[in-house]
N, C-alpha and C. Protein backbone atom coordinates (compact mmCIF):
# COMPACT_ATOMS: atom_id res chain seq x y z
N UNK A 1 -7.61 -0.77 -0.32
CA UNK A 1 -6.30 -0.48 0.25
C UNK A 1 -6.25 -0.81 1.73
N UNK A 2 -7.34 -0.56 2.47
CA UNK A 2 -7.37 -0.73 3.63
C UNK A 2 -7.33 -2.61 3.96
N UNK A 3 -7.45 -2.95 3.41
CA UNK A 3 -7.65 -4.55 3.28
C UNK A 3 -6.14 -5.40 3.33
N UNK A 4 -5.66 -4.51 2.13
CA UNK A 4 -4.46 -4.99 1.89
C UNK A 4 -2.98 -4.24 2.82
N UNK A 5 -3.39 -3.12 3.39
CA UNK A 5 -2.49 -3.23 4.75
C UNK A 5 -2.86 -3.79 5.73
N UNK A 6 -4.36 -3.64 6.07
CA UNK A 6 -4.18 -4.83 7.28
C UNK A 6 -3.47 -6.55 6.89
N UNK A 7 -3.46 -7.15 5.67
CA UNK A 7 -2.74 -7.91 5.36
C UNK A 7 -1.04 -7.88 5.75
N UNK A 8 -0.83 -6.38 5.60
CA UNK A 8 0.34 -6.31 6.25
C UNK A 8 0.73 -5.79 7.88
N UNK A 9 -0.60 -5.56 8.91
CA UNK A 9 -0.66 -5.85 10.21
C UNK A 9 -0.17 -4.31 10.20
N UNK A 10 -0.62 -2.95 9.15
CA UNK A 10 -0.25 -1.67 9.07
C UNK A 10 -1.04 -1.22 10.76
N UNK A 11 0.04 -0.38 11.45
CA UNK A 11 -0.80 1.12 12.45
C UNK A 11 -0.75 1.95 11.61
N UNK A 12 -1.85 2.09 12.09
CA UNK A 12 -2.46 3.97 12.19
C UNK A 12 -1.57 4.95 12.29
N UNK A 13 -1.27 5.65 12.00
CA UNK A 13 -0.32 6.86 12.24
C UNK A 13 -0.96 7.83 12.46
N UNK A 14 -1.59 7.86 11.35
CA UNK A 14 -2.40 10.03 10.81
C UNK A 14 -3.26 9.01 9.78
N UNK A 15 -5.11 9.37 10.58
CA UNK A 15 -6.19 9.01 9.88
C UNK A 15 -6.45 10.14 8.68
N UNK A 16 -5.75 11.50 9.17
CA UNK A 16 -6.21 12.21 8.43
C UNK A 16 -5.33 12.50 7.19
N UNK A 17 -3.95 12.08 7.11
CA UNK A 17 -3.46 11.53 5.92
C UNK A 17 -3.02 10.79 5.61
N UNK A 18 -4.10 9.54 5.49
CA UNK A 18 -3.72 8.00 5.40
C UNK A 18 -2.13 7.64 5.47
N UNK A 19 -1.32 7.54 6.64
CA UNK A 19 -0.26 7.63 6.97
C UNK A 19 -0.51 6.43 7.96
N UNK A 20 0.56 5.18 7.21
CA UNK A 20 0.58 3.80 8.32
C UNK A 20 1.95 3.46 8.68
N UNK A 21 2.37 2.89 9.68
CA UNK A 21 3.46 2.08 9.68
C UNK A 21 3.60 0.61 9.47
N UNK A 22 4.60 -0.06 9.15
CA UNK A 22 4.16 -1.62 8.64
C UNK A 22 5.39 -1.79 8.95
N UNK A 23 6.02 -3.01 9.54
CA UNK A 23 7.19 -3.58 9.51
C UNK A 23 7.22 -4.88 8.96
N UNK A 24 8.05 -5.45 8.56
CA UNK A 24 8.41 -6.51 7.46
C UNK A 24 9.61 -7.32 8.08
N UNK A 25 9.77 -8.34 7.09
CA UNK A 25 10.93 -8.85 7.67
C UNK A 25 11.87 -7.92 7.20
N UNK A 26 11.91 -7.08 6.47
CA UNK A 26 13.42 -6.42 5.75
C UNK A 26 13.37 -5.10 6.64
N UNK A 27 12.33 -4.55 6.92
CA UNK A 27 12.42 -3.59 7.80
C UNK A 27 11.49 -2.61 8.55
N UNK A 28 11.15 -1.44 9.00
CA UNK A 28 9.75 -0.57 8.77
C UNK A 28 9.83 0.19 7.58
N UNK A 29 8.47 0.66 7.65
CA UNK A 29 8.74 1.47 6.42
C UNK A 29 7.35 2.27 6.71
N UNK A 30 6.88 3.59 6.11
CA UNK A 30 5.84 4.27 6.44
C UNK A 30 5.28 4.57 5.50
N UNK A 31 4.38 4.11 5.34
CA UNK A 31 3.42 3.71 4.05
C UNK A 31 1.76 5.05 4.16
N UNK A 32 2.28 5.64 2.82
CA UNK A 32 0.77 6.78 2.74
C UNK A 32 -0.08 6.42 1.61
N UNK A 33 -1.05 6.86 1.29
CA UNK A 33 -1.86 7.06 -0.06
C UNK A 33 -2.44 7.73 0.09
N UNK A 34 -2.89 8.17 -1.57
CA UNK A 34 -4.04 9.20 -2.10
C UNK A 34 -4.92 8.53 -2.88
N UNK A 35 -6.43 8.68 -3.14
CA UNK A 35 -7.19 8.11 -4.38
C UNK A 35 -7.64 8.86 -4.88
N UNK A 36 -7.61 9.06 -6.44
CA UNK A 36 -8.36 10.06 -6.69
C UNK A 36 -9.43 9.51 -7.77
N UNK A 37 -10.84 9.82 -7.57
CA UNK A 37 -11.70 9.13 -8.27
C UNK A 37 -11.81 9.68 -9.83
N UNK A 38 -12.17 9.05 -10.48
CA UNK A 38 -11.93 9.10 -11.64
C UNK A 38 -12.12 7.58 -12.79
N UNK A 39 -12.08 7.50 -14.38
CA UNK A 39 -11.73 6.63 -14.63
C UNK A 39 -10.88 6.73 -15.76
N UNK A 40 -10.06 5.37 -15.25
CA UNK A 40 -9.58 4.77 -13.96
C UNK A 40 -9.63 5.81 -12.36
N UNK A 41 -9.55 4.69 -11.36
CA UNK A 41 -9.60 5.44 -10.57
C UNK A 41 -7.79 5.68 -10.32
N UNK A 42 -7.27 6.31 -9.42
CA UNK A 42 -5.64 6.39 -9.84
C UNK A 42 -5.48 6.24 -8.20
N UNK A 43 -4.67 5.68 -7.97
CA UNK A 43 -3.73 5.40 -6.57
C UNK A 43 -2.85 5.73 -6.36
N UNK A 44 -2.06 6.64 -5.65
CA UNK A 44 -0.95 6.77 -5.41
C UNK A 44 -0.15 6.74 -3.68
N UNK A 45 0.51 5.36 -3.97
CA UNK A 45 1.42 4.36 -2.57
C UNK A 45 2.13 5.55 -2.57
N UNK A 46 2.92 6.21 -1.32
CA UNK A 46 4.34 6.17 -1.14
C UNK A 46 4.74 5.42 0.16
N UNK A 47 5.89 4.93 0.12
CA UNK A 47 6.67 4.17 0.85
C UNK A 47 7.97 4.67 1.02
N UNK A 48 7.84 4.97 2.70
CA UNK A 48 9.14 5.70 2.97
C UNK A 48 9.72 5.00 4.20
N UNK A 49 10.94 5.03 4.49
CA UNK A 49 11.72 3.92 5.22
C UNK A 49 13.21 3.79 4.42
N UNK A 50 14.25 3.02 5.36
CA UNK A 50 15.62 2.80 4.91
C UNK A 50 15.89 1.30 4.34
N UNK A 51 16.47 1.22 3.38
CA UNK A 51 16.39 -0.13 2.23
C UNK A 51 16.99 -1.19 3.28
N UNK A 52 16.34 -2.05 2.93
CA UNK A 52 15.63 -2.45 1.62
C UNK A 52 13.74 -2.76 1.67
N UNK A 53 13.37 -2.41 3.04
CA UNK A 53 11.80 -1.75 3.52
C UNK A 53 11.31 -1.59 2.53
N UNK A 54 11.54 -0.24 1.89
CA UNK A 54 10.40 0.35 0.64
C UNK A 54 10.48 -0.38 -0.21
N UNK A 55 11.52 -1.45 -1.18
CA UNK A 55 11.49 -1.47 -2.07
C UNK A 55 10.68 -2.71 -2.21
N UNK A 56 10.68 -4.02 -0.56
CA UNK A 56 10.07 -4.97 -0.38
C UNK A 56 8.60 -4.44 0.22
N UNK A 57 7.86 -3.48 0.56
CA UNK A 57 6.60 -3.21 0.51
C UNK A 57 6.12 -3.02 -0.31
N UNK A 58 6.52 -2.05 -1.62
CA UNK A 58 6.06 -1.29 -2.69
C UNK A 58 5.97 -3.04 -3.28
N UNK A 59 6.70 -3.82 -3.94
CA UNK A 59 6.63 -4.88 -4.59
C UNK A 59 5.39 -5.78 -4.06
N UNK A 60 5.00 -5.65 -2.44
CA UNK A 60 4.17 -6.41 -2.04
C UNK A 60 2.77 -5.43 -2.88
N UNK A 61 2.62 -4.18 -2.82
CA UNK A 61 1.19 -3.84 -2.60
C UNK A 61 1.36 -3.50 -4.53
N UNK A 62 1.98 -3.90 -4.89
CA UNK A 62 2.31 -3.67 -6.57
C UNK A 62 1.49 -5.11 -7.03
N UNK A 63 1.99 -6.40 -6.38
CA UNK A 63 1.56 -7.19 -6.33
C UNK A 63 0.13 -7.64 -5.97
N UNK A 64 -0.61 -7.04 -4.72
CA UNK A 64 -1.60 -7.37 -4.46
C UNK A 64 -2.31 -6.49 -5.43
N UNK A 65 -2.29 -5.42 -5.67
CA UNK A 65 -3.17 -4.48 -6.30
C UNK A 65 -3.26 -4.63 -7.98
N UNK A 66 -2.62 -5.60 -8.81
CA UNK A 66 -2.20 -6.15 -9.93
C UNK A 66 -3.29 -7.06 -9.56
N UNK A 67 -3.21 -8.26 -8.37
CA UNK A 67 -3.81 -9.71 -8.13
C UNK A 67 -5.18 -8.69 -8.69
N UNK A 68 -5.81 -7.91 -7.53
CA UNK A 68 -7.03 -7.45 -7.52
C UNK A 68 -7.90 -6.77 -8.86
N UNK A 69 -6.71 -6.04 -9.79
CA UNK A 69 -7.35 -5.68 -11.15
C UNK A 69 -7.32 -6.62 -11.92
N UNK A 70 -6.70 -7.85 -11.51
CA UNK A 70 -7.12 -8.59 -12.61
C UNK A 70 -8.41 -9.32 -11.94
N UNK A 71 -8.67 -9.67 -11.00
CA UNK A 71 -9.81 -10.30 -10.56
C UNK A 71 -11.31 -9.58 -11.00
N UNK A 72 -10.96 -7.91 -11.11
CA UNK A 72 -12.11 -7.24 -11.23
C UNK A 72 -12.14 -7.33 -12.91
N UNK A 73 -11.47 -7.36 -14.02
CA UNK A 73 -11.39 -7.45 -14.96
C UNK A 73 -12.14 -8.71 -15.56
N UNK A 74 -12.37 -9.48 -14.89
CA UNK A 74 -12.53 -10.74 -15.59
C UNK A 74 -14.04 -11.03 -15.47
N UNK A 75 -14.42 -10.07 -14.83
CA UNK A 75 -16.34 -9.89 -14.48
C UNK A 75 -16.76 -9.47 -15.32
């Protein structure tokens, strides 16, 4: 996860609850997560910000994180 916001050039907000900011062309938006280990392991994005921000971040990291399970799948 950390990989794929710096892809999106995310600050730091709150280390201590993975809390970033990211701006886009559509807008900012304030991007958190949780992991909880397990299997699967489970992720949970939220993306908060005024539209159309969230709905064009969430699609980006929906996207990268899809690219990435399938890459690990195929090992």
């Amino acid at each position: 996860l950390e990989y794929i916001l710096s892809k999106r050039k995310a600050v730091l907000q709150s280390a201590a609850r993975n809390e970033y900011e990211v701006y886009s062309k559509k807008g900012r938006a304030e991007v958190s997560y949780e992991v909880a280990a397990g299997d699967p392991v489970t992720v949970r994005i939220r993306v908060n910000g005024y539209p159309p921000a969230p709905a064009f971040i969430a699609d980006f990291f929906e996207t990268e994180l899809a690219d990435y399970a399938a890459s690990q799948s195929s090992e």
